[in-house]
Each structure stands twice: as structure tokens, then as C-alpha cells.
Protein backbone atom coordinates (compact mmCIF):
# COMPACT_ATOMS: atom_id res chain seq x y z
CA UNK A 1 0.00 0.00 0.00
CA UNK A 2 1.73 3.07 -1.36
CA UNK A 3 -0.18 5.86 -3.16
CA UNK A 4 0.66 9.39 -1.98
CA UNK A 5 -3.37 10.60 -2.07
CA UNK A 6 -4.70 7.89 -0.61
CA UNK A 7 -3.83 9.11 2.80
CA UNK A 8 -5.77 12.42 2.26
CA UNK A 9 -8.89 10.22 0.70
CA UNK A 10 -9.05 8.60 4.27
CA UNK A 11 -8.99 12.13 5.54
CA UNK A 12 -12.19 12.83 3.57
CA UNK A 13 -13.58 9.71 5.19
CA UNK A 14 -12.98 10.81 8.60
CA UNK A 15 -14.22 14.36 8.26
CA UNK A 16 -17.68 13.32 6.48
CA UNK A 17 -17.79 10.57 9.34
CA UNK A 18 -17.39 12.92 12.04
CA UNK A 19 -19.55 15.83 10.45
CA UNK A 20 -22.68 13.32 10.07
CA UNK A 21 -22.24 12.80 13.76
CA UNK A 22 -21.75 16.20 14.74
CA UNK A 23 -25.35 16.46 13.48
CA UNK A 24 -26.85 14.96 15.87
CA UNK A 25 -24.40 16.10 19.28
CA UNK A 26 -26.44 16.58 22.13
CA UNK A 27 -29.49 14.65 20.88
CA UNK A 28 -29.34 12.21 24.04
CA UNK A 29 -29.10 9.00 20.92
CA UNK A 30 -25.89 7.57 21.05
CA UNK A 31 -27.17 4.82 18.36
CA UNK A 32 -28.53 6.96 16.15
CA UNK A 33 -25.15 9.01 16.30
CA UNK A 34 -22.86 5.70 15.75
CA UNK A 35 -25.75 5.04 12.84
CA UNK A 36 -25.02 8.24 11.05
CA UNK A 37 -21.41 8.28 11.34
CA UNK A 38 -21.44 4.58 9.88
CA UNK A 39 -23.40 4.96 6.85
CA UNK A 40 -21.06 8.40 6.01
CA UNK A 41 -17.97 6.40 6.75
CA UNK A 42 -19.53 3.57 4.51
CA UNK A 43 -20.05 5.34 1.55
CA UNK A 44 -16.97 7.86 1.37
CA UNK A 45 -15.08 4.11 1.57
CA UNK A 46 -17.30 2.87 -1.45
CA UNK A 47 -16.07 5.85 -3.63
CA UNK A 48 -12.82 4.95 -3.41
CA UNK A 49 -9.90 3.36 -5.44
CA UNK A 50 -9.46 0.66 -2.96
CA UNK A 51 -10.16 -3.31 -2.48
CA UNK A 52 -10.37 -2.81 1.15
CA UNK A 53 -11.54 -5.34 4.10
CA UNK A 54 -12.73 -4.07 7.40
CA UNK A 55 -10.48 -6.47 9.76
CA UNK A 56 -11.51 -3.54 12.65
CA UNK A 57 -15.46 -2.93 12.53
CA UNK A 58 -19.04 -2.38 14.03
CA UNK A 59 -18.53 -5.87 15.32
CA UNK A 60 -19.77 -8.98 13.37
CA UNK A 61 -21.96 -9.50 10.84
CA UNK A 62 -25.02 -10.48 12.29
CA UNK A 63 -24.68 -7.80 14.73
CA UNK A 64 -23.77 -5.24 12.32
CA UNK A 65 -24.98 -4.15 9.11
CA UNK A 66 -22.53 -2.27 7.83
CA UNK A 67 -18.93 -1.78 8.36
CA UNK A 68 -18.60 -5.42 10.28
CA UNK A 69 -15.62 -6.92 10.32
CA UNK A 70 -14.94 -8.95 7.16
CA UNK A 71 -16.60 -5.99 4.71
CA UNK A 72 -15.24 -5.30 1.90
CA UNK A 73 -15.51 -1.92 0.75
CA UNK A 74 -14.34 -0.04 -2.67
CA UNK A 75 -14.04 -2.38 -5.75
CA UNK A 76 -12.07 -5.52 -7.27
CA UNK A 77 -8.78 -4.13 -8.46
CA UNK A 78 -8.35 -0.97 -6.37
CA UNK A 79 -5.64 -0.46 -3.74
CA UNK A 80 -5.35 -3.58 -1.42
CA UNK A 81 -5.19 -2.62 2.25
CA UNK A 82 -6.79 -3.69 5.63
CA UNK A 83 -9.02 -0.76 7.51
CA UNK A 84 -9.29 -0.17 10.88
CA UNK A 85 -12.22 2.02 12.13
CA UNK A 86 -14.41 3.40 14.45
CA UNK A 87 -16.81 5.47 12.93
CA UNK A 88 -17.83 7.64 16.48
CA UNK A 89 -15.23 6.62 19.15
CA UNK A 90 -17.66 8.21 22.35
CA UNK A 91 -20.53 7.83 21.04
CA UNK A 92 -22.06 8.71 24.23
CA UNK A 93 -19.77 11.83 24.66
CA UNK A 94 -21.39 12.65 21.47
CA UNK A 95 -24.75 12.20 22.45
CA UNK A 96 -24.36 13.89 25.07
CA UNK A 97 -22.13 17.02 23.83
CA UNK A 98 -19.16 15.78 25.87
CA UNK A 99 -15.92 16.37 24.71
CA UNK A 100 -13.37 14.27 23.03
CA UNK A 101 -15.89 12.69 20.46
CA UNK A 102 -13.88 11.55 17.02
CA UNK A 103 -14.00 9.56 14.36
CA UNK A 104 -11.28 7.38 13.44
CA UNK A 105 -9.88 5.16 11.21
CA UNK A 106 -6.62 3.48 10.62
CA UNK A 107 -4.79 1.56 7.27
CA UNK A 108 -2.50 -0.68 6.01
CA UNK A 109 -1.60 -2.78 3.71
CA UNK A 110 -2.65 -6.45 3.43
CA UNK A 111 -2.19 -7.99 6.58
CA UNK A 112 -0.81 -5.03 8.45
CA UNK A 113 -3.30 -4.78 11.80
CA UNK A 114 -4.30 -7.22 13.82
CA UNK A 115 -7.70 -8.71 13.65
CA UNK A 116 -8.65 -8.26 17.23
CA UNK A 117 -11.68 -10.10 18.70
CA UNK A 118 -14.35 -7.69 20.03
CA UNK A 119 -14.12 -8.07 23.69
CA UNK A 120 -11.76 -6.55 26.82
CA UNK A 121 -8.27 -5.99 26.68
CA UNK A 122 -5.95 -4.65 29.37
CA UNK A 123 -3.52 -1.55 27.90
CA UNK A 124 -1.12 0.35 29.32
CA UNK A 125 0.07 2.92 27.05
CA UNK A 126 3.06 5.69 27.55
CA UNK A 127 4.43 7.98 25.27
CA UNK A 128 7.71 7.92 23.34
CA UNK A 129 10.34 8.58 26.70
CA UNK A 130 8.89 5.59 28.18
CA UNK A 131 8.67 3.44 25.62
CA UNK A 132 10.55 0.22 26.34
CA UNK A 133 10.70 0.94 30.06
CA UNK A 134 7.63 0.00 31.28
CA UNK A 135 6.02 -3.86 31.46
CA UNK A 136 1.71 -4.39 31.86
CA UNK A 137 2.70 -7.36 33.84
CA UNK A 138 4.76 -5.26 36.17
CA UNK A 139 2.89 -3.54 39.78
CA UNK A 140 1.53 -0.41 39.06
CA UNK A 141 4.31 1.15 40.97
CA UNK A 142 6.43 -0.13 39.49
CA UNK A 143 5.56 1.06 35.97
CA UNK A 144 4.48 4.87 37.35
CA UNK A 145 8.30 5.00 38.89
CA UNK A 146 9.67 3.99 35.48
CA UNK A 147 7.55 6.65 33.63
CA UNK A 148 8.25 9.28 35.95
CA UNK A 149 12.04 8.37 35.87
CA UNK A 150 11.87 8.24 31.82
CA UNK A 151 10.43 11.60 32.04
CA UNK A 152 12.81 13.47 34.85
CA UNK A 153 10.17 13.73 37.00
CA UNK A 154 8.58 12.75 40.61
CA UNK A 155 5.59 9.74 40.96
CA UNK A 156 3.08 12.59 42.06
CA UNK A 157 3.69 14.76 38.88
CA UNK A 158 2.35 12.24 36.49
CA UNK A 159 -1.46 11.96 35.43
CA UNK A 160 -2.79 8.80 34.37
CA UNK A 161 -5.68 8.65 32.35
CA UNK A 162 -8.35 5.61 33.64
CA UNK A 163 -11.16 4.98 32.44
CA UNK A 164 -14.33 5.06 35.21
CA UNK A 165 -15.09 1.79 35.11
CA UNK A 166 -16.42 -0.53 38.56
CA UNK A 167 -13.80 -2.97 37.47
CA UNK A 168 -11.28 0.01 37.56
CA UNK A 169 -11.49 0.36 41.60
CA UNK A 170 -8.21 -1.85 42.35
CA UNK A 171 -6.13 -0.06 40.25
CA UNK A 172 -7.00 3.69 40.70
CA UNK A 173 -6.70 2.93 44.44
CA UNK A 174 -3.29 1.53 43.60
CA UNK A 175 -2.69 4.26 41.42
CA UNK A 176 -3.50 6.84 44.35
CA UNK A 177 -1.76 5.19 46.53
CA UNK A 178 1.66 5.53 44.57
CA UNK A 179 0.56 9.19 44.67
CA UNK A 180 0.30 9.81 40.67
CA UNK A 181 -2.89 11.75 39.75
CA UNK A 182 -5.64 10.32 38.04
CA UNK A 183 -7.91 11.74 35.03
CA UNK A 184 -11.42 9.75 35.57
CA UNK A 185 -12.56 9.44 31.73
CA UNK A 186 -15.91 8.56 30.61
CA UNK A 187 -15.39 7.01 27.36
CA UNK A 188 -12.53 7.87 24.86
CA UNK A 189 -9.88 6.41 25.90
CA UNK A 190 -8.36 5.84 22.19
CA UNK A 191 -8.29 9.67 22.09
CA UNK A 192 -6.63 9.52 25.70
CA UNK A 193 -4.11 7.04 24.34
CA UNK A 194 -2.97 9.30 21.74
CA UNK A 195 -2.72 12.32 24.14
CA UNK A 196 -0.20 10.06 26.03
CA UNK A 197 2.24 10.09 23.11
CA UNK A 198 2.18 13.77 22.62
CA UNK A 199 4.39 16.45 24.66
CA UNK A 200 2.81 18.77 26.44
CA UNK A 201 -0.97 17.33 26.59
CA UNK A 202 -0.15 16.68 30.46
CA UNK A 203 -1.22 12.87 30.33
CA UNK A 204 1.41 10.83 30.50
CA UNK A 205 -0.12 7.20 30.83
CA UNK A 206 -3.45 5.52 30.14
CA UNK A 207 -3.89 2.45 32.05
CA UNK A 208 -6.81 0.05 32.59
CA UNK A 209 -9.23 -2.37 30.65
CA UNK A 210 -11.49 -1.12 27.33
CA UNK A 211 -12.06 -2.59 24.13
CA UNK A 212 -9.39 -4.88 21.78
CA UNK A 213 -10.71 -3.40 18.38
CA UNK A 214 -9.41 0.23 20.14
CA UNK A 215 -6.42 -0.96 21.39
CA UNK A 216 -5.90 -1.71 17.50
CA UNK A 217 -6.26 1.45 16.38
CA UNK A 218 -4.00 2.90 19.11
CA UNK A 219 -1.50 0.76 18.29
CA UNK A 220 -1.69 2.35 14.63
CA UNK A 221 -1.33 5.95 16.33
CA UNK A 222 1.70 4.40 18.35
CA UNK A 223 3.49 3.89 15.16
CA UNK A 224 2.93 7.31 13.77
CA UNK A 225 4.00 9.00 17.30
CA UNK A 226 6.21 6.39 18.75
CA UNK A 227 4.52 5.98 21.56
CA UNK A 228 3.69 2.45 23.12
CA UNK A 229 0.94 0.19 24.61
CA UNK A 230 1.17 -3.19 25.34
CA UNK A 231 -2.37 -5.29 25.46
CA UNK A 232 -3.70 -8.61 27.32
CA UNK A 233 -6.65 -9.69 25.69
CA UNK A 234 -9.45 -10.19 29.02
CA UNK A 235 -11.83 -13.13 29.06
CA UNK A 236 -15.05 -12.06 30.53
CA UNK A 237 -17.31 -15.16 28.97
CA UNK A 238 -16.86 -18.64 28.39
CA UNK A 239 -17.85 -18.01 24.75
CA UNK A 240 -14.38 -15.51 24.44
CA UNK A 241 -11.84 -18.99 24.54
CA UNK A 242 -14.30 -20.25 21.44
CA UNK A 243 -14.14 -17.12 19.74
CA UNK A 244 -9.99 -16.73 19.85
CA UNK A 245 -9.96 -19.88 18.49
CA UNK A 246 -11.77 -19.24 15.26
CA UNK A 247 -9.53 -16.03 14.87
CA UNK A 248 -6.56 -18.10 15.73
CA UNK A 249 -5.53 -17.13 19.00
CA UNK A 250 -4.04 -19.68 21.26
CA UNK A 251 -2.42 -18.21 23.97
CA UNK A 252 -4.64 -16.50 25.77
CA UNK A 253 -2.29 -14.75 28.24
CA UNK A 254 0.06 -13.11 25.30
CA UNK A 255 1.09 -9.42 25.79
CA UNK A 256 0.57 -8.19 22.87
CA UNK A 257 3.01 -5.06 21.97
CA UNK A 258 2.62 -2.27 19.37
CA UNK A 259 4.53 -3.73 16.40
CA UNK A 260 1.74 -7.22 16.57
CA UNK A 261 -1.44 -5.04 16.69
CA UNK A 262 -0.40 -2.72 14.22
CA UNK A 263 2.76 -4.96 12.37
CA UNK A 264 2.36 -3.16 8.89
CA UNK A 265 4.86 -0.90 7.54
CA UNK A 266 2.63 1.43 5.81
CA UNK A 267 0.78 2.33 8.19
CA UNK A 268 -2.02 5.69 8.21
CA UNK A 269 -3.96 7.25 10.83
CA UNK A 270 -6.99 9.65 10.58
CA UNK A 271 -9.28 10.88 13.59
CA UNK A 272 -11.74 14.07 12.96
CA UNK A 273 -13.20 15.81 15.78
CA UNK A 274 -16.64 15.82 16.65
CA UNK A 275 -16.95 17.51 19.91
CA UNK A 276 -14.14 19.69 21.43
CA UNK A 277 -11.65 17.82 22.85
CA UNK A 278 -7.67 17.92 23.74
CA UNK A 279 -6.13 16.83 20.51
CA UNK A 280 -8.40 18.01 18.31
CA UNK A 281 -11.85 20.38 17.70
CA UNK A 282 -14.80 19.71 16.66
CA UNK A 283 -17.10 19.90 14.41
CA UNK A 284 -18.58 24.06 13.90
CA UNK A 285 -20.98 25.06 11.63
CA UNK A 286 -22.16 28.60 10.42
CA UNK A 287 -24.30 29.75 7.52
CA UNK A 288 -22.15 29.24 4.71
CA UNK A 289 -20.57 26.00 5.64
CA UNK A 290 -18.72 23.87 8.23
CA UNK A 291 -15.16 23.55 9.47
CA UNK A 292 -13.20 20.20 10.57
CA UNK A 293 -10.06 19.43 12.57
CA UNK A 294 -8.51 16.73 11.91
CA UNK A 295 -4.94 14.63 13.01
CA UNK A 296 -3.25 12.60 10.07
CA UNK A 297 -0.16 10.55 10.75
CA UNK A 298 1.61 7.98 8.57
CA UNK A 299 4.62 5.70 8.94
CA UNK A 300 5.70 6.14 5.34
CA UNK A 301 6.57 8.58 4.72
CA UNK A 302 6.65 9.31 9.10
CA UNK A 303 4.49 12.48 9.04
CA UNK A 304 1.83 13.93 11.45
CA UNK A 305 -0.48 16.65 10.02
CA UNK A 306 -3.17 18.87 11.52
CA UNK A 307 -5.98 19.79 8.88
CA UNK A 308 -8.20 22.70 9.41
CA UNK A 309 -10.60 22.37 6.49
CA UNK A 310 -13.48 24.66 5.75
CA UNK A 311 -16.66 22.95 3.51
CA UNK A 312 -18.50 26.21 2.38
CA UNK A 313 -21.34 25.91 0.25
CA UNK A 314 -21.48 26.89 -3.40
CA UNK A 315 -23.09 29.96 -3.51
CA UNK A 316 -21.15 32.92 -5.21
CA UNK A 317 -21.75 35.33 -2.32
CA UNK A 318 -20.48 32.85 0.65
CA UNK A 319 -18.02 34.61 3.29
CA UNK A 320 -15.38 32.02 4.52
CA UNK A 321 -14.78 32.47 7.92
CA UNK A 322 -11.43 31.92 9.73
């Protein structure tokens, strides 16, 4: 997978994704929201010059009815390349008018991200200083010293994104008790992930258990920003064991690090804004148009881009607003 505007086709994706969602922010309908962002994400993907299989999706087929994993989207003969999305990552943030809504979506080429199962997995993720310094089998303590040591720094100046979760309790009172602050997150935590990599966002870790199709996708981000998470995938059901087994995974206690879930060397990243959030802005609209914001990073060539693109309508007298 190597064609130089097939990175900012994926951007298109993204933005129509994110402003189909933006729509409907603050509606109180987090389905309807995932819905709208799916069928935009669908058919910008069916436009293009790609033979492209959703390995990352909705979920399933029979629980999904578009964009499930297996989907093949664009036609016979285009571009090859596996696709990685998640058409409204907070899809109750959206609903709600939270921030830190986006829609994502990640690419390689055949074969280049890992089909993950769609159930739990435990991450811990750290930006590029700690990268290679920290272990998810480790104590938490042990881990939050190493980060704070990568980063010149004491225990109690790091923050640690978690996500609030029930199952969460053990390790934000570990967490607390090491004396790092904590950053209590709704939902998001692929956007949190990606804040982790990045100087100067003021999160330096994301730790805890959310879903294996995200910690896909961060993996993909990890490659652009040389950051790092490590996954476990998290057997909640009896029915998981049967499930790895079709996918062909055996060893249920791997650690999985970033090069497995995101092994491709071509490797591009997209995520749109669709409510206000750290990274990235959202969606705005005014009279003549609408303006996106939106992070693109790719391994080949290794670039990260912020796009601040304005959709104005087509009416002679329309005033573009910056």
C-alpha cells in the first residue's frame, strides 16, 4: 500500500464521518449518532480506489450491518489494504455534547493490523520517553516510577488517564496510593491514548481495561507517534476462549506489543473531531458551511499533520470564515 493521495482520501472519510455525527451532538441518541457516522464512513469508503476489508469494525456480521468486520468496501482491483475504524469513538460523549468525540480510522496494507476479537483488553500505554521501560505485567508502581524516571520527574507529577469503570477500583486505588494523579474518563480512551504520546498534553499514561478493536487502532497511532501500549486480551465469557480460536488465537495470556497489533509498515492514521476535545476540535458550523479538525499521521513517509478544512457551500456570495 503506497499511493501518496490515498492518505488524504481517508482524511475525507474521517471528516464526512465525524460531520454526520456532529449532526446529531447533544441529541441524548448515542445509536442513532454511531448510525449516522457509519453509513457516512460507509459510503466515502465505497467511492474509493481501494479493495479494502474491514479487519476492525461495528462488530460482526449479524450484529452489524454495515462496516462489520470482514466488509469489503471499494471495488475488485483498487488499492489492497486492511481498515481499521471506528466510525464515532464516544458515542455517548457525542450524544451527550461531551468532549473528546472523534471519528477514526486506521490503514495498512494487506495484513498489516491485527484482527482483534471484540471483547476486553488490558492496555497500558506511555508515550515515546517511556517506551521500552515500562512492562503491563509489572505492579503499578512499578511502571508509574519507570515513567516518571523516563520523564525526569517525581511519581506525584504524572497523570494517568483511567477509564471510570467498577472494574477500575483496584487499580486507581493503587494508582493513588503511589501518589500519581488520576484523570477519571468517561469514554474515549483511544483519544486519551494518543494524548499520552504527545508532549505537552499533560497525560502521560493511560492504564486500565477497554475494548481490543481500540487498542488496534491505538496501536496504529503508536506507530505514527512512537509511543507504546502493550495489550492482554481479558476473558469475561466462556464463549471468548471459542471465539480466539476461530480467529486463531491460542495463547490467551500473550502481551501483545505495538509492532503485533499494528505490524504493517505502511501504516495511516486519521481521527476528525466531533466535539471539542484535547487533541483536536470539533465539528462548527455557520451559515455558509462547516469547518473540521482533523490529526493525520503515517509511517511512510513518518508524518503527522493537523488539517483545518473549511466545507462552504457553493453559492457565489459565501463569506469564509477563519
Amino acid at each position: 500500500m503506497h499511493r501518496d493521495d490515498l492518505s488524504m482520501e481517508f482524511v475525507r472519510v474521517v471528516e464526512q464521518a465525524a460531520i454526520a455525527a456532529a449532526r446529531t451532538m447533544g441529541r441524548g441518541d448515542r445509536k442513532y449518532s454511531d448510525q449516522v457516522a457509519v453509513e457516512s464512513m460507509r459510503k466515502e469508503m465505497e467511492s474509493m480506489d481501494i479493495e479494502g476489508t474491514i479487519v476492525i469494525g461495528e462488530g460482526e456480521r449479524d450484529e452489524a450491518p454495515m462496516l462489520f468486520i470482514g466488509e469489503k468496501v471499494g471495488r475488485v482491483g483498487g488499492t489492497p489494504v486492511d481498515i481499521a475504524v471506528d466510525p464515532l469513538e464516544g458515542t455517548n460523549l457525542c450524544a451527550t455534547g461531551a468532549s473528546n468525540a472523534i471519528a477514526v480510522l486506521a490503514a495498512s496494507e494487506k495484513g498489516g493490523l491485527l484482527n482483534a476479537p471484540d471483547i476486553y483488553m488490558e492496555k497500558l500505554v506511555v508515550g515515546p520517553s517511556s517506551r521500552g521501560k515500562v512492562d503491563i505485567n509489572a505492579p503499578v508502581e512499578d511502571n508509574l516510577k519507570a515513567i516518571a524516571k523516563a520523564l525526569g520527574r517525581a511519581v506525584h507529577d504524572l497523570v494517568v488517564v483511567v477509564l471510570d469503570r467498577p472494574r477500575h477500583e483496584r487499580l486507581i486505588a493503587e494508582i493513588r496510593r503511589c501518589g500519581a494523579r488520576i484523570r477519571l474518563i468517561g469514554d474515549g480512551d483511544l483519544s486519551a491514548g494518543i494524548s499520552a504520546a504527545v508532549v505537552g498534553t499533560g497525560i502521560h499514561a493511560v492504564m486500565g481495561t477497554g475494548g481490543a478493536p481500540e487498542g488496534v487502532l491505538t496501536a496504529a497511532a503508536m506507530r505514527c507517534l512512537n509511543g507504546e501500549i502493550q495489550g492482554k486480551l481479558v476473558l469475561t465469557k466462556p464463549s471468548d476462549v471459542e471465539r480466539l480460536k476461530r480467529m486463531g488465537i491460542g495463547d490467551v495470556n500473550k502481551v501483545y506489543a505495538t509492532e503485533e497489533l499494528a505490524p504493517g509498515r505502511n501504516v495511516i492514521f486519521a481521527a476528525s473531531g466531533v466535539t471539542d476535545g484535547a487533541l483536536l476540535k470539533g465539528v462548527r458550523f455557520f451559515g455558509d458551511g462547516m469547518r473540521t479538525h482533523t490529526l493525520l499521521m503515517m509511517t511512510v513517509p513518518h508524518q503527522v499533520r493537523f488539517i483545518d478544512t473549511i466545507y462552504a457551500s457553493d453559492d457565489p456570495g459565501v463569506k469564509i470564515r477563519f
